[in-house]
PDB file of N, CA and C in Angstrom:
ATOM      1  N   UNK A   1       0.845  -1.184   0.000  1.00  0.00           N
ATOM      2  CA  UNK A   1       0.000   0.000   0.000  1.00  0.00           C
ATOM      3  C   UNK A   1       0.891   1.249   0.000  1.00  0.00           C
ATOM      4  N   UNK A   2       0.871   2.354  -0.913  1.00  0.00           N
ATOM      5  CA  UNK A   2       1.532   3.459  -1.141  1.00  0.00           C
ATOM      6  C   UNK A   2       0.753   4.599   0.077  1.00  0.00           C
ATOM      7  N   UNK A   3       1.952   5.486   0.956  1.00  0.00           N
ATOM      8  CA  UNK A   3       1.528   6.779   1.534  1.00  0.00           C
ATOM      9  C   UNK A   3       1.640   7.382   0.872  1.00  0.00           C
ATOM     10  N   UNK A   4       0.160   8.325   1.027  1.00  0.00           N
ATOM     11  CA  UNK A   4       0.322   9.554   0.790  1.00  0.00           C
ATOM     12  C   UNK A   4       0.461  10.575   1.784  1.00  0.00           C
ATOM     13  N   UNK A   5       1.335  11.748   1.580  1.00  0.00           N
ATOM     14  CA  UNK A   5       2.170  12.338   3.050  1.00  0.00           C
ATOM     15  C   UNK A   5       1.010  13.265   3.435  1.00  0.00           C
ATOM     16  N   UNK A   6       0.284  13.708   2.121  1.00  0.00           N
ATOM     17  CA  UNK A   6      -0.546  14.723   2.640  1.00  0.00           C
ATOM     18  C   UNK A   6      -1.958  14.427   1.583  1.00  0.00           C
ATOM     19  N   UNK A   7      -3.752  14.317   1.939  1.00  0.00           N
ATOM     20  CA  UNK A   7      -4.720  13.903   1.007  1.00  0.00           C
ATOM     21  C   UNK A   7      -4.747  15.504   0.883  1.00  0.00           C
ATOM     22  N   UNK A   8      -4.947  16.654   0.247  1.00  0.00           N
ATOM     23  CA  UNK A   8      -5.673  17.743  -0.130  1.00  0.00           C
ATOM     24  C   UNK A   8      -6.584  17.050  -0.538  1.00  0.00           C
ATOM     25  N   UNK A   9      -8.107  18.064  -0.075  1.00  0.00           N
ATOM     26  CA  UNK A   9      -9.823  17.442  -0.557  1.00  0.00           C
ATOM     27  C   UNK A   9      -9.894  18.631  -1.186  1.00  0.00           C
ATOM     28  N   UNK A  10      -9.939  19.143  -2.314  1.00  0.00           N
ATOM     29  CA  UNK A  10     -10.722  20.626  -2.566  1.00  0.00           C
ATOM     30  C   UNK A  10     -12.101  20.506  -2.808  1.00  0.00           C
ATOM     31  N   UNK A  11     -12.956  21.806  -2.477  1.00  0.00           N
ATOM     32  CA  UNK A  11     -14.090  21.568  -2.799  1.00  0.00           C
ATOM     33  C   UNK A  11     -13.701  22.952  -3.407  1.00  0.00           C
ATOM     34  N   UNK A  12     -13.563  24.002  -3.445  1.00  0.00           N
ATOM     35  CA  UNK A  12     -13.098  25.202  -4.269  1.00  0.00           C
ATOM     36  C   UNK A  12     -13.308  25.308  -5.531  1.00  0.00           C
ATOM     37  N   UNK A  13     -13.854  26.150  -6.229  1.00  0.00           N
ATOM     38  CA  UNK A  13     -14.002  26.128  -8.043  1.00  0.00           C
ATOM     39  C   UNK A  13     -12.519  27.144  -7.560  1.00  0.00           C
ATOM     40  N   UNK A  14     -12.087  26.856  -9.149  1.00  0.00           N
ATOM     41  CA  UNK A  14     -10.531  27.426  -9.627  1.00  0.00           C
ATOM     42  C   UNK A  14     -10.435  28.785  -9.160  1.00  0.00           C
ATOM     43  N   UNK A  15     -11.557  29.305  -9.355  1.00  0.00           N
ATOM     44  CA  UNK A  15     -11.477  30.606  -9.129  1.00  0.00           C
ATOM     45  C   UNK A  15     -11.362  31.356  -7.657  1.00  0.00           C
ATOM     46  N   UNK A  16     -11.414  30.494  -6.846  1.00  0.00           N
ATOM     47  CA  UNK A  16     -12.028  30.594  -5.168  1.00  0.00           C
ATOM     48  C   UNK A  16     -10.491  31.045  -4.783  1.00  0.00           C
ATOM     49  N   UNK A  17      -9.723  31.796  -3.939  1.00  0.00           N
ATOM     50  CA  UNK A  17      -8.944  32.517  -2.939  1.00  0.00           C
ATOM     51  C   UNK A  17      -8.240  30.973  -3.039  1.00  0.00           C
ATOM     52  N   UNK A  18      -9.129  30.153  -1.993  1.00  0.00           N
ATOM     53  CA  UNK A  18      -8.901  28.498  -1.259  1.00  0.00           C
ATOM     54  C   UNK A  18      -8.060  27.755  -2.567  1.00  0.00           C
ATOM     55  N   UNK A  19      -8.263  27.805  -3.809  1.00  0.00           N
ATOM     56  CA  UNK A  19      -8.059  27.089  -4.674  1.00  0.00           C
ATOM     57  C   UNK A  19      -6.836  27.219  -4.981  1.00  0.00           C
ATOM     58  N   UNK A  20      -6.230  28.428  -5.151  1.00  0.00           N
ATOM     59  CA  UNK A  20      -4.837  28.669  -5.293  1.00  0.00           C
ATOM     60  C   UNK A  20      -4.620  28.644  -4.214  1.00  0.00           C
ATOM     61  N   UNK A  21      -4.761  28.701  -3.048  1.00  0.00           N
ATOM     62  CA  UNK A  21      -3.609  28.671  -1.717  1.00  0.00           C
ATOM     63  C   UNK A  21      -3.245  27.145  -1.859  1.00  0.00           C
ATOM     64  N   UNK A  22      -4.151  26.346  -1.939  1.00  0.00           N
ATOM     65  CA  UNK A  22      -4.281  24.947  -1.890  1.00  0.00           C
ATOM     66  C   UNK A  22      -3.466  24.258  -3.037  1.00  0.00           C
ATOM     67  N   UNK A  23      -3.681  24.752  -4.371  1.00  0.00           N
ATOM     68  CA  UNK A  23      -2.420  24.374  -5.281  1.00  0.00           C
ATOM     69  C   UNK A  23      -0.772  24.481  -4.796  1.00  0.00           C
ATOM     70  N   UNK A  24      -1.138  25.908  -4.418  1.00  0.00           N
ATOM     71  CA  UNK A  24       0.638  26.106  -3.847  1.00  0.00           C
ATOM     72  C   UNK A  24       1.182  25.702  -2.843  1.00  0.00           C
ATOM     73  N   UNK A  25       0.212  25.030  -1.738  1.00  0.00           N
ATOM     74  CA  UNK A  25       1.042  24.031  -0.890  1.00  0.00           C
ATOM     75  C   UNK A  25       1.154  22.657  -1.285  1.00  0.00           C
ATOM     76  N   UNK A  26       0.932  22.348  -2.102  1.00  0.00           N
ATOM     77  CA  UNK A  26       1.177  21.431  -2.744  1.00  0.00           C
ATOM     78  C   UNK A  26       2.474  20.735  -2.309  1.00  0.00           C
ATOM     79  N   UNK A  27       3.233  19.496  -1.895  1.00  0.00           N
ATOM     80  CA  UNK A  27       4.508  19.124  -1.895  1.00  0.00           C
ATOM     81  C   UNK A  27       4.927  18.184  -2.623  1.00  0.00           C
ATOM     82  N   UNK A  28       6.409  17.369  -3.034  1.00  0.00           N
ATOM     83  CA  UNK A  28       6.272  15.921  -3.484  1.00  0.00           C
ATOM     84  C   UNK A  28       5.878  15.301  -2.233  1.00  0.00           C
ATOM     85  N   UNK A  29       5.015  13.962  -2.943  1.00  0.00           N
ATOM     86  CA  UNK A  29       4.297  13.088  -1.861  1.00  0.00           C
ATOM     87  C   UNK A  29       2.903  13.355  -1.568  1.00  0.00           C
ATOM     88  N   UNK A  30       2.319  14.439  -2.084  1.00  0.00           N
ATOM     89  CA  UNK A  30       1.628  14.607  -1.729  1.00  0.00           C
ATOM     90  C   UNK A  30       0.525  14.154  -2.970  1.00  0.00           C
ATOM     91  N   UNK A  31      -0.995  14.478  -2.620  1.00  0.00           N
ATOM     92  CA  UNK A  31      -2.077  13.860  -3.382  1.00  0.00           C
ATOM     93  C   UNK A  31      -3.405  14.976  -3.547  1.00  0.00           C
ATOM     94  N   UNK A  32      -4.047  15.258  -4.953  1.00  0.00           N
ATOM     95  CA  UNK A  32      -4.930  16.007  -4.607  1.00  0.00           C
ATOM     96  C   UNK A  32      -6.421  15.777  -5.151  1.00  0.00           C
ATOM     97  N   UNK A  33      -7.208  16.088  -4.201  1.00  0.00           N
ATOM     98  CA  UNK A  33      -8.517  15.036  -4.518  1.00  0.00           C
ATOM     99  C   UNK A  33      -9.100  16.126  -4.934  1.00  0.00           C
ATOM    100  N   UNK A  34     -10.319  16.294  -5.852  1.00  0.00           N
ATOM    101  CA  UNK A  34     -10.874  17.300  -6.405  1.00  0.00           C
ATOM    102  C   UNK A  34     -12.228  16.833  -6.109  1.00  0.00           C
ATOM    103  N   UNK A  35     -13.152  17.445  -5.214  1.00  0.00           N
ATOM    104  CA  UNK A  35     -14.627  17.027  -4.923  1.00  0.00           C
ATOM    105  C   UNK A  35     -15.503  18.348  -5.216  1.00  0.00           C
ATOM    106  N   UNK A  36     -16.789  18.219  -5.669  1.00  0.00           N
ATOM    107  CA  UNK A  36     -17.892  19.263  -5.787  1.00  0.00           C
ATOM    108  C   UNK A  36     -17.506  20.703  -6.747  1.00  0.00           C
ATOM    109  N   UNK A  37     -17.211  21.434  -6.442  1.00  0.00           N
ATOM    110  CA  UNK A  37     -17.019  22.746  -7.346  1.00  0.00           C
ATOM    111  C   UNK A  37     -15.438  22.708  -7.809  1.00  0.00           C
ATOM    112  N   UNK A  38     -14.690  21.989  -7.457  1.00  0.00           N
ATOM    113  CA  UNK A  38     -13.679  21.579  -7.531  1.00  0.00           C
ATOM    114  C   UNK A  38     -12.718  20.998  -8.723  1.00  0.00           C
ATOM    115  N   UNK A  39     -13.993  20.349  -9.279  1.00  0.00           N
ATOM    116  CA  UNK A  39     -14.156  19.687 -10.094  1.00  0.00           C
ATOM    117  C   UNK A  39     -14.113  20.302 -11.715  1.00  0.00           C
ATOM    118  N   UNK A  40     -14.433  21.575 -11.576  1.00  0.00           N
ATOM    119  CA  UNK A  40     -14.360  21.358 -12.395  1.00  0.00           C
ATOM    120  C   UNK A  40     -12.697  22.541 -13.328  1.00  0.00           C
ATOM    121  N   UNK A  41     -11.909  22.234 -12.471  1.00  0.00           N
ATOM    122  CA  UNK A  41     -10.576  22.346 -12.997  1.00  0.00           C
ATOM    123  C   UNK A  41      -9.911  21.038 -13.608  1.00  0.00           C
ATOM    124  N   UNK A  42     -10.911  20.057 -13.551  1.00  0.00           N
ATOM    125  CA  UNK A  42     -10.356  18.633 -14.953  1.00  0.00           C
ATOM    126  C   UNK A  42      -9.843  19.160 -15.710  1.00  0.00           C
ATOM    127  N   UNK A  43     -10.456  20.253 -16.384  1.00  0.00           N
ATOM    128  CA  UNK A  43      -9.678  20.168 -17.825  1.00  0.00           C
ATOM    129  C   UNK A  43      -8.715  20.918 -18.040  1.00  0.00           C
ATOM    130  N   UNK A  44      -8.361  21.752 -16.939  1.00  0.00           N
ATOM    131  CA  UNK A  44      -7.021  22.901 -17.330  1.00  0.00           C
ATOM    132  C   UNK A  44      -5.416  22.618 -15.829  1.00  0.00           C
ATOM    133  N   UNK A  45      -5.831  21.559 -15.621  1.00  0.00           N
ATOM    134  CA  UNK A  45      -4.660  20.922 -14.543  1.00  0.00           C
ATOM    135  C   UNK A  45      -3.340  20.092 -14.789  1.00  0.00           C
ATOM    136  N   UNK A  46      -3.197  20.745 -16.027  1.00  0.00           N
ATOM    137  CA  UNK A  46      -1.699  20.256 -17.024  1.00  0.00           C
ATOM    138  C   UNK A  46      -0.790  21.125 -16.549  1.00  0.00           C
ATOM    139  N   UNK A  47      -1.180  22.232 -16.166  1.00  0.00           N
ATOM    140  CA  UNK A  47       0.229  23.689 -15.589  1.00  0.00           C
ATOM    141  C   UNK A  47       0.338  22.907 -13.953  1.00  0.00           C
ATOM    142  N   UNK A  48      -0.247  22.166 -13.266  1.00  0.00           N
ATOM    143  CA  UNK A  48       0.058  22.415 -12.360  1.00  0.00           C
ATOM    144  C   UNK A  48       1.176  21.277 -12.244  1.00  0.00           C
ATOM    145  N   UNK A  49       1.511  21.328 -10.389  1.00  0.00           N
ATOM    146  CA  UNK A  49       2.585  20.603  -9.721  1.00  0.00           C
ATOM    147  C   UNK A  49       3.195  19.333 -10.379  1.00  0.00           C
ATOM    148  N   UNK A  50       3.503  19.257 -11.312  1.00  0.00           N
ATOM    149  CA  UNK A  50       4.502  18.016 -11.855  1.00  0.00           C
ATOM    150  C   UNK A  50       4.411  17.168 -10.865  1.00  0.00           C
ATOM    151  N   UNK A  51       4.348  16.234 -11.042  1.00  0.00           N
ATOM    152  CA  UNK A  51       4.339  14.600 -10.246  1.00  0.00           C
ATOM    153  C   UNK A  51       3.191  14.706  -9.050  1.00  0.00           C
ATOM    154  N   UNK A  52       2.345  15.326  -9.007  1.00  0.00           N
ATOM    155  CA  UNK A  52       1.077  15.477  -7.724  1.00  0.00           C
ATOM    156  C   UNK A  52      -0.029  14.609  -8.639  1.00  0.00           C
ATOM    157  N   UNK A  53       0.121  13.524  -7.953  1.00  0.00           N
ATOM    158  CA  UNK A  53      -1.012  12.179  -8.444  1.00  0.00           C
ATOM    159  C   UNK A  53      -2.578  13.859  -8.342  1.00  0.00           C
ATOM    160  N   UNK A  54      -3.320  13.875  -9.193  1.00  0.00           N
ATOM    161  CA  UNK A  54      -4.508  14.284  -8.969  1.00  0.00           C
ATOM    162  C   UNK A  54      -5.947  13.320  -9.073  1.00  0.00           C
ATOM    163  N   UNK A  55      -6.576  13.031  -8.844  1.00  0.00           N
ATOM    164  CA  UNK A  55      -8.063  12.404  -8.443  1.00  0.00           C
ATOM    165  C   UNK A  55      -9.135  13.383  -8.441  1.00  0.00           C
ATOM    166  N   UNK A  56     -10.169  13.113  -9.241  1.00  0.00           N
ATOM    167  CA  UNK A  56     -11.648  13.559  -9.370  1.00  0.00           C
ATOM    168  C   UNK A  56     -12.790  12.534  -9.028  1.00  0.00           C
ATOM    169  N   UNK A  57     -13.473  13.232  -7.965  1.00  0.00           N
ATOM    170  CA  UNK A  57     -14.558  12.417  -7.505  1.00  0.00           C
ATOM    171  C   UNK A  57     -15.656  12.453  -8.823  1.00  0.00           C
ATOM    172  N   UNK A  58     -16.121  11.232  -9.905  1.00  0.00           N
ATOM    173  CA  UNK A  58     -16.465  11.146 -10.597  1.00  0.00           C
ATOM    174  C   UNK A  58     -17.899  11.717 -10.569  1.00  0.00           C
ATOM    175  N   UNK A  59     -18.715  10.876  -9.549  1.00  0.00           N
ATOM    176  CA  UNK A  59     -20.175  12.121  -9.752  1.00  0.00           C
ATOM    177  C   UNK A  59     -20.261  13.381  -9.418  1.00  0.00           C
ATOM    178  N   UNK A  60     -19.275  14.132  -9.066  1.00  0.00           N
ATOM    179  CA  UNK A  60     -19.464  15.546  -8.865  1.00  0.00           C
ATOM    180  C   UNK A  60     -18.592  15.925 -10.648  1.00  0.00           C
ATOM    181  N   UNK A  61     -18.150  14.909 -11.194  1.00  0.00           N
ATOM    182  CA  UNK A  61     -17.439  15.450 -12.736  1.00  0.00           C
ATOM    183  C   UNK A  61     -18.878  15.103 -13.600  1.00  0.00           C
ATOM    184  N   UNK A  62     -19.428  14.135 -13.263  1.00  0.00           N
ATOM    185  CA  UNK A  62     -20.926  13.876 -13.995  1.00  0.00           C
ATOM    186  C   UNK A  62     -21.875  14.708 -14.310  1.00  0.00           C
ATOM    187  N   UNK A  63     -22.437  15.374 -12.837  1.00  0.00           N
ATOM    188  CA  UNK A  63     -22.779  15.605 -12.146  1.00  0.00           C
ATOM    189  C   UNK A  63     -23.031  17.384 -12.705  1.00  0.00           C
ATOM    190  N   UNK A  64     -21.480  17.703 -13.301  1.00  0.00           N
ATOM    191  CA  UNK A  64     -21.722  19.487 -13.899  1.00  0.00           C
ATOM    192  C   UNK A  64     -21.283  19.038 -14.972  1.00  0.00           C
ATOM    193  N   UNK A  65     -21.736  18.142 -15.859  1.00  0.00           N
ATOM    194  CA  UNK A  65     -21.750  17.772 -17.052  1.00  0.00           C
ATOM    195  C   UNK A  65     -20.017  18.037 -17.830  1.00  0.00           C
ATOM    196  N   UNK A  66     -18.977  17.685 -17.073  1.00  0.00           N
ATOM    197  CA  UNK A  66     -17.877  17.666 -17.832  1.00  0.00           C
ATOM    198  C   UNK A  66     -17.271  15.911 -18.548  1.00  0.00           C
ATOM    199  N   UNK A  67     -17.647  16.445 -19.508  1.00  0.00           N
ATOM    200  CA  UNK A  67     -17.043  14.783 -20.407  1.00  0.00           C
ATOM    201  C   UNK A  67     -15.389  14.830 -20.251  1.00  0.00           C
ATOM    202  N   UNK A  68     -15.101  15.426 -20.278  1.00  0.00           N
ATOM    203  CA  UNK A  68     -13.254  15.261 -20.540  1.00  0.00           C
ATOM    204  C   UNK A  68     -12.311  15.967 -19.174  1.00  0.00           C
ATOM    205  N   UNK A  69     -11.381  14.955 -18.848  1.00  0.00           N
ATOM    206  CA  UNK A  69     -10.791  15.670 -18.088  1.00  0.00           C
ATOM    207  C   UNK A  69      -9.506  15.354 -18.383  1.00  0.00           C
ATOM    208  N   UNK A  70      -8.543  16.266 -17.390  1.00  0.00           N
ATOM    209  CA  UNK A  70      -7.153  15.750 -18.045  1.00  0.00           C
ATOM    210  C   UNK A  70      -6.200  14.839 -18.088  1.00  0.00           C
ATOM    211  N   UNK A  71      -5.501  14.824 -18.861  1.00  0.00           N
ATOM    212  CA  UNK A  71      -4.506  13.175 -18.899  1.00  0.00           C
ATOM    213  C   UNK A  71      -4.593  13.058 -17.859  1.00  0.00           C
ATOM    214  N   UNK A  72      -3.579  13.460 -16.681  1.00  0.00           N
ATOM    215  CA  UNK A  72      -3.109  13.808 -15.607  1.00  0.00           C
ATOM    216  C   UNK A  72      -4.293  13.744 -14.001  1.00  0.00           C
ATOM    217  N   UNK A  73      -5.728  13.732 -14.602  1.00  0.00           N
ATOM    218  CA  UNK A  73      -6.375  13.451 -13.414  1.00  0.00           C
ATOM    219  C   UNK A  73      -7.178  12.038 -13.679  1.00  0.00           C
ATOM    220  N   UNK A  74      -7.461  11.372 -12.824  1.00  0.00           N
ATOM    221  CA  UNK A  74      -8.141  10.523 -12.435  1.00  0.00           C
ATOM    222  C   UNK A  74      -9.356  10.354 -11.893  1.00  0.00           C
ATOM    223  N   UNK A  75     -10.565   9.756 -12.447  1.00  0.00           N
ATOM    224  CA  UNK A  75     -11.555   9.612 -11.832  1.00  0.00           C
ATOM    225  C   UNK A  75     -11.554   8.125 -10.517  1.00  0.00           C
ATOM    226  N   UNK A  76     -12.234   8.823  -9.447  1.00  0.00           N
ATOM    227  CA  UNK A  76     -12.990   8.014  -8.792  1.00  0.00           C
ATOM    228  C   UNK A  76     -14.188   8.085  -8.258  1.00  0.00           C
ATOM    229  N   UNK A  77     -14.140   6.763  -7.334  1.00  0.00           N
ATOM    230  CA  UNK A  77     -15.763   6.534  -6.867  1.00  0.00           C
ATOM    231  C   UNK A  77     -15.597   6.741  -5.248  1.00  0.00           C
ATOM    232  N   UNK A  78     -16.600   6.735  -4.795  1.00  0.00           N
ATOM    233  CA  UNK A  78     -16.630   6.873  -3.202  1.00  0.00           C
ATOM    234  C   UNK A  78     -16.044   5.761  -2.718  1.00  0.00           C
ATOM    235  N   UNK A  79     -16.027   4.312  -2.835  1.00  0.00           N
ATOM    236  CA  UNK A  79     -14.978   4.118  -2.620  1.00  0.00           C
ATOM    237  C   UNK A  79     -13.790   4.203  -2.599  1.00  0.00           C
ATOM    238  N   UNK A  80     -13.010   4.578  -3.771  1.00  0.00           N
ATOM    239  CA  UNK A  80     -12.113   5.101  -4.011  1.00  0.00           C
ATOM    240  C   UNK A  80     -11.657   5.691  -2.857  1.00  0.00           C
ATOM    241  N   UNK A  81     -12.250   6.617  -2.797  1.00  0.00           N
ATOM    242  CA  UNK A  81     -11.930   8.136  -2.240  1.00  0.00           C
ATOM    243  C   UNK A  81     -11.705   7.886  -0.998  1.00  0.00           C
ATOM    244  N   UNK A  82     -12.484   6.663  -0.146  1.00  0.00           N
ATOM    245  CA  UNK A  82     -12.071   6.574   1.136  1.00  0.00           C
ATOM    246  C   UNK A  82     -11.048   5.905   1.166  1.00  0.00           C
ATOM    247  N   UNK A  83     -10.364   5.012   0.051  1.00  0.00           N
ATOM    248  CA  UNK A  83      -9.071   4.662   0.140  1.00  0.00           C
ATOM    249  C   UNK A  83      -8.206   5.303   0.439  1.00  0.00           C
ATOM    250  N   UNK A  84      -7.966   6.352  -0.491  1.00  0.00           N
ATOM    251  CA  UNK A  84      -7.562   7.783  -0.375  1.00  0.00           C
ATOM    252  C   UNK A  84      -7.105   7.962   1.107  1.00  0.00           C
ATOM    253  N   UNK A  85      -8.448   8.581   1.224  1.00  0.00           N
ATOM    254  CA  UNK A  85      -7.805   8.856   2.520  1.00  0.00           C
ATOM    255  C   UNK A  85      -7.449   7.798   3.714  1.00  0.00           C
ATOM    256  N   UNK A  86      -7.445   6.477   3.166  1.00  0.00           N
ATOM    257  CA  UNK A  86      -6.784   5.698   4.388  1.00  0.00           C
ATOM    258  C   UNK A  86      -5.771   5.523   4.237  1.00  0.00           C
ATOM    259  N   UNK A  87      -4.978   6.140   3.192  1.00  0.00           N
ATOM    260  CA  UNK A  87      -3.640   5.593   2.314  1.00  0.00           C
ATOM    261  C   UNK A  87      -2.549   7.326   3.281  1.00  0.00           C
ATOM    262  N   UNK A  88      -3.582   7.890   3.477  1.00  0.00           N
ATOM    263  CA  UNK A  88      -3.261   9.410   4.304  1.00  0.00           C
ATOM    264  C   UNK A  88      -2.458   9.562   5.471  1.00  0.00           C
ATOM    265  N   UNK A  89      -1.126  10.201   5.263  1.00  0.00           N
ATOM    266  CA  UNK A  89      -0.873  10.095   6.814  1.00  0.00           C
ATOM    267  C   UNK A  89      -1.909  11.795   7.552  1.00  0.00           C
ATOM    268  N   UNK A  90      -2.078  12.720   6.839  1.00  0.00           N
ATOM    269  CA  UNK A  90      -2.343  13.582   6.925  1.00  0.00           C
ATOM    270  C   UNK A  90      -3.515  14.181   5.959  1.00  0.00           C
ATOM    271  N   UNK A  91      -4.761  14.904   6.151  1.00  0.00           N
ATOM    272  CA  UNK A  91      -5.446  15.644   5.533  1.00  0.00           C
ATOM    273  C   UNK A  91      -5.798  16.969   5.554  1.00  0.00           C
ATOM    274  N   UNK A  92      -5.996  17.681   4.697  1.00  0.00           N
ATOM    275  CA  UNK A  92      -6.122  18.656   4.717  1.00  0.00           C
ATOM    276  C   UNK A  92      -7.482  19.273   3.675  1.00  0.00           C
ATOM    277  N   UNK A  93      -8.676  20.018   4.813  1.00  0.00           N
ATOM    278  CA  UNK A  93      -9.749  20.053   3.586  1.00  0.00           C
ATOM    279  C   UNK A  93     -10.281  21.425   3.349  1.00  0.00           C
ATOM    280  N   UNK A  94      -9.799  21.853   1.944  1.00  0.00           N
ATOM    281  CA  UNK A  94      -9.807  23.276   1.354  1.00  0.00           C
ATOM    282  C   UNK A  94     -11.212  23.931   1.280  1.00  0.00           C
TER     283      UNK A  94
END
């Protein structure tokens, strides 16, 4: 089973204050989960943090009707997601 040092949860649309503070603490090791308004930065999350595994909670990507997201993110399911965070030594929720 792989740690992750730190889960970031955003719920933040791109545009939110929270959203960029939360990109820029970003570290290696770390992981960033994209839930609810959050979501919908799928498709423009190619500029960000080089090597930061990203994750999208899939029915909130359904959900505001985005078909495509980027190479670089991953959909999951609620299960998933609680993996996630059991895989966590630490969370943090934006």
């Amino acid at each position: 089973m792989t740690h992750i040092h730190v889960l970031h949860i955003l719920n933040k649309a791109p545009s939110h204050p929270r959203s960029v503070e939360c990109l820029s603490a970003l570290m290696p090791g770390d992981t960033l989960l994209l839930i609810e308004n959050a979501v919908l930065a799928v498709a423009s999350l190619n500029e960000y943090r080089a090597g930061i595994p990203v994750f999208a909670l899939a029915p909130d990507v359904i959900a505001r009707g985005l078909g495509e997201c980027s190479e670089n993110t991953t959909l999951v399911d609620f299960a998933a997601m609680v993996d996630l965070t059991a895989q966590a030594q630490q969370i943090i929720s934006w």
